[in-house]
Every structure is written in C-alpha cells, then in structure tokens.
N, C-alpha and C. Protein backbone atom coordinates (compact mmCIF):
# COMPACT_ATOMS: atom_id res chain seq x y z
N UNK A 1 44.07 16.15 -48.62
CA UNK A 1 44.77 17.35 -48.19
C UNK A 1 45.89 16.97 -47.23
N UNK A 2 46.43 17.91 -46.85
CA UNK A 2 47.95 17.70 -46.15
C UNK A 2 46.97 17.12 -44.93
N UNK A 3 46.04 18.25 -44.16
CA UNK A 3 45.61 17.59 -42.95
C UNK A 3 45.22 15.98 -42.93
N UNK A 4 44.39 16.06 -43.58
CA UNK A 4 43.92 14.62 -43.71
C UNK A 4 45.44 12.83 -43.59
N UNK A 5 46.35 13.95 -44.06
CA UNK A 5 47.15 12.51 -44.63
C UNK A 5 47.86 12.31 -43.32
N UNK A 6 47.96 13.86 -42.79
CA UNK A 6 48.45 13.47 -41.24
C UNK A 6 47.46 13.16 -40.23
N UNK A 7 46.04 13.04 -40.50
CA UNK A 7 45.45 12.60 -39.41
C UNK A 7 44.83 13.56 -38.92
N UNK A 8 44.45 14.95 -39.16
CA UNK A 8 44.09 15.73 -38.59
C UNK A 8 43.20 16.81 -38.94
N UNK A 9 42.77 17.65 -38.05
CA UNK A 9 41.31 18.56 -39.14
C UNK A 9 42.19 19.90 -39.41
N UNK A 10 41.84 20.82 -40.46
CA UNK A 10 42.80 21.70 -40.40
C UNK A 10 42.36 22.62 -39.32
N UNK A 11 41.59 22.80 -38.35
CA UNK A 11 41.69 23.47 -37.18
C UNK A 11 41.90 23.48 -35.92
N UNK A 12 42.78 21.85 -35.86
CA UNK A 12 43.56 21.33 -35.01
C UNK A 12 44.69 22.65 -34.85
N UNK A 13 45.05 22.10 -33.37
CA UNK A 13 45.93 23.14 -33.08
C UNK A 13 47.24 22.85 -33.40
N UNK A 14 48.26 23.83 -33.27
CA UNK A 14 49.93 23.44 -33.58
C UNK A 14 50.34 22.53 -33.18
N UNK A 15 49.99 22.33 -32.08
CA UNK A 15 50.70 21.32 -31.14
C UNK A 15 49.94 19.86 -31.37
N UNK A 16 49.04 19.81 -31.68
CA UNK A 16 48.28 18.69 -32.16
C UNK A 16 48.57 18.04 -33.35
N UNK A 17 48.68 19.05 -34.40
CA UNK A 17 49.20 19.14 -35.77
C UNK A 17 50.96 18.11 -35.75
N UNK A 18 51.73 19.02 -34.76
CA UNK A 18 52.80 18.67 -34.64
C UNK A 18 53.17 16.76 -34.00
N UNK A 19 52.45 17.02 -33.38
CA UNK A 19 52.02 15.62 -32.67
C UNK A 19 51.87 13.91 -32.96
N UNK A 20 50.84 15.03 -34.33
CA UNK A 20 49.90 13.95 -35.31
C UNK A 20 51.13 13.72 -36.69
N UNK A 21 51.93 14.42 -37.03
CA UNK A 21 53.49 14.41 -37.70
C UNK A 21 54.10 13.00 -37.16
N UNK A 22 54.97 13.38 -36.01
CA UNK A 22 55.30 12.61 -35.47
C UNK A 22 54.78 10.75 -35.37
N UNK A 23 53.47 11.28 -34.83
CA UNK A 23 53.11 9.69 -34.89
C UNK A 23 53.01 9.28 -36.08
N UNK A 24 52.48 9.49 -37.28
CA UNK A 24 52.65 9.46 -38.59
C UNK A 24 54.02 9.11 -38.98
N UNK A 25 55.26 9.84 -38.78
CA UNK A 25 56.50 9.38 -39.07
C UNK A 25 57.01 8.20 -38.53
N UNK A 26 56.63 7.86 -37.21
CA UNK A 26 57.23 6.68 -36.44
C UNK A 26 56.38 5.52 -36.92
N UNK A 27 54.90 5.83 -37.23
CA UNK A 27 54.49 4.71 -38.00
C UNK A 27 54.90 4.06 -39.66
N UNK A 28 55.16 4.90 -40.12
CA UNK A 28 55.66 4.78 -41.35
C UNK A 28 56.93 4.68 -41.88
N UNK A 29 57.78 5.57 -41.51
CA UNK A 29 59.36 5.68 -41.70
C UNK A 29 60.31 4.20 -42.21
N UNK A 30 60.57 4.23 -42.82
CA UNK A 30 61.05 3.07 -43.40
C UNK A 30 62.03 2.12 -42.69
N UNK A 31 62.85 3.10 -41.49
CA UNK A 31 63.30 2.31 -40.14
C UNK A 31 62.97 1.80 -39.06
N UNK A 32 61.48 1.94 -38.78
CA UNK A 32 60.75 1.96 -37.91
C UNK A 32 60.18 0.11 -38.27
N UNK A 33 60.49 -0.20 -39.75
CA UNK A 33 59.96 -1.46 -40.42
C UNK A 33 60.39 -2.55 -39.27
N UNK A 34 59.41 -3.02 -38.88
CA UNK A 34 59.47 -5.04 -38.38
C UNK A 34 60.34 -5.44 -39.08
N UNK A 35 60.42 -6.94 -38.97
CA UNK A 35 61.65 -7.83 -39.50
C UNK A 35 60.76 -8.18 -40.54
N UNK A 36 59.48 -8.55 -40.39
CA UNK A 36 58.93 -9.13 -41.29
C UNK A 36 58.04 -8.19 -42.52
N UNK A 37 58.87 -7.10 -42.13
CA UNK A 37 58.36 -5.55 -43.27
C UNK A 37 59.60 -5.69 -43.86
N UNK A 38 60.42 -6.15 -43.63
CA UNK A 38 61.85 -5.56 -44.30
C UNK A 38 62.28 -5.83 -46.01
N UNK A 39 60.64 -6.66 -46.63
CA UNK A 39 61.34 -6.49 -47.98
C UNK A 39 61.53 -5.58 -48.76
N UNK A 40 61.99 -5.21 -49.83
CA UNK A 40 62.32 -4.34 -50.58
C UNK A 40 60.76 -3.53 -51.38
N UNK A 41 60.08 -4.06 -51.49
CA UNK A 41 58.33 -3.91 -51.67
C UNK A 41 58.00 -3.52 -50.25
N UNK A 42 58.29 -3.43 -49.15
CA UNK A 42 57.30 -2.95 -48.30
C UNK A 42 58.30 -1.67 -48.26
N UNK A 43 59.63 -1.68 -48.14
CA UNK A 43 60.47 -0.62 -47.76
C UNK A 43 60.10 0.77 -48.76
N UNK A 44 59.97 0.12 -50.08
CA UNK A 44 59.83 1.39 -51.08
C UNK A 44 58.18 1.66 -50.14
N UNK A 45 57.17 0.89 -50.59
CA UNK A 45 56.11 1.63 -49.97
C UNK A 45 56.34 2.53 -48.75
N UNK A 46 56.88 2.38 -47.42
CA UNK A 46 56.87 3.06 -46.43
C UNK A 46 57.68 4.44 -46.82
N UNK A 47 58.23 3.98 -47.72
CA UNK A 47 59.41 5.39 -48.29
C UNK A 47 58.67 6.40 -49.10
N UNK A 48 57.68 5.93 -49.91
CA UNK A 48 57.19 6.80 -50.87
C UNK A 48 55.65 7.31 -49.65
N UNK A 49 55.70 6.81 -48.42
CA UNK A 49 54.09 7.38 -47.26
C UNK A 49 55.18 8.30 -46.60
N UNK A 50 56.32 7.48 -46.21
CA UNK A 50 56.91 8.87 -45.24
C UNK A 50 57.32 10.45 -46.00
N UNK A 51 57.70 10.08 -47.11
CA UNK A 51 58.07 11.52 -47.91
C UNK A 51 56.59 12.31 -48.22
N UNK A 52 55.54 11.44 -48.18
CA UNK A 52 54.01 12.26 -48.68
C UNK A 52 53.90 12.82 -47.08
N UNK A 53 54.03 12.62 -45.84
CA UNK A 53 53.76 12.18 -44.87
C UNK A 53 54.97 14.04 -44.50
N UNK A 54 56.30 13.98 -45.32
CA UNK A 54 57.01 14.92 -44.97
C UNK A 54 56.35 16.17 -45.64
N UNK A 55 56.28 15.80 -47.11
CA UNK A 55 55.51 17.01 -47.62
C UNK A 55 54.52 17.38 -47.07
N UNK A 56 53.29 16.80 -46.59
CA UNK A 56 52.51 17.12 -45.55
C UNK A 56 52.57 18.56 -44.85
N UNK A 57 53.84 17.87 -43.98
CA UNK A 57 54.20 18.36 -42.81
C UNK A 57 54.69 19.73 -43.15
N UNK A 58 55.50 20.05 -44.08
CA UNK A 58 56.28 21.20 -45.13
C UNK A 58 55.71 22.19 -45.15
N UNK A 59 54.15 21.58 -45.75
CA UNK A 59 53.36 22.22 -46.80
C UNK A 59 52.80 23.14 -45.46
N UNK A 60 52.17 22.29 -44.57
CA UNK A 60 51.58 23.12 -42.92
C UNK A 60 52.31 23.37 -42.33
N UNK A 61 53.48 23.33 -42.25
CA UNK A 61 54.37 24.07 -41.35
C UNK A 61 54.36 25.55 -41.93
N UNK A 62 54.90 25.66 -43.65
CA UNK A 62 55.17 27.08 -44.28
C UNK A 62 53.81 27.75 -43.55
N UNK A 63 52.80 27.57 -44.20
CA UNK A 63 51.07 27.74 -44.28
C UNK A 63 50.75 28.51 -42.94
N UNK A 64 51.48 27.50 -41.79
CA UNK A 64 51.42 28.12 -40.72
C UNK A 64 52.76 28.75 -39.85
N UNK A 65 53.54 29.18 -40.34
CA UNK A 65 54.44 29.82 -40.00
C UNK A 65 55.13 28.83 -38.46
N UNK A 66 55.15 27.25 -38.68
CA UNK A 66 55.73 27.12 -37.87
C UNK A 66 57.25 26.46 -37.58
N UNK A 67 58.07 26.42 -36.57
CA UNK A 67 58.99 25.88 -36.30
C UNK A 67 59.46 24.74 -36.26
C-alpha cells in the first residue's frame, strides 16, 4: 500500500505521513546518489523507487485532502 512504501501505518498522522515522504525522497531520489551509486543501473533503480515513492505520496495526499 501507499502507507507501507512510505514507511508508515495508515493512522499515522499528517505530519508524520508528510515527514516519512520526505525522508523517503532524500533517501532515494536519484540526486541524492553517492559517487559510487552513480551508474546508470543504480540511477534507473532509484528513479523508478522515487516516482513509486511520489505516487505514494499523490495517492495520500488526494485521500487525505492534503497540501
């Protein structure tokens, strides 16, 4: 489920929710990559976690009417 992929239960609060996004993005994000992440095989992987990682976020933001 969306919660799960961000780390979280779905009765975590907004701000927790929002939180748990974030750290999720900075871990993953494909700019965030080491020197020694930087091949083209790790880059697509981090690319195809951060976009699951955005939909996530999309999907619980609409769900929960947030900002």
């Amino acid at each position: 489920s969306a919660y799960t992929l961000l780390g979280v239960r779905s009765d975590a609060s907004d701000n927790e929710i929002k939180k748990a996004y974030h750290k999720q993005m900075c871990k993953y994000h494909p700019d965030k990559l080491s020197p020694q992440e930087q091949t083209p095989e790790m880059q697509n992987i981090a690319k195809e976690k951060a976009q699951k990682i955005q939909q996530a976020w999309e999907l619980i933001r609409q769900s929960r009417n947030l900002h």
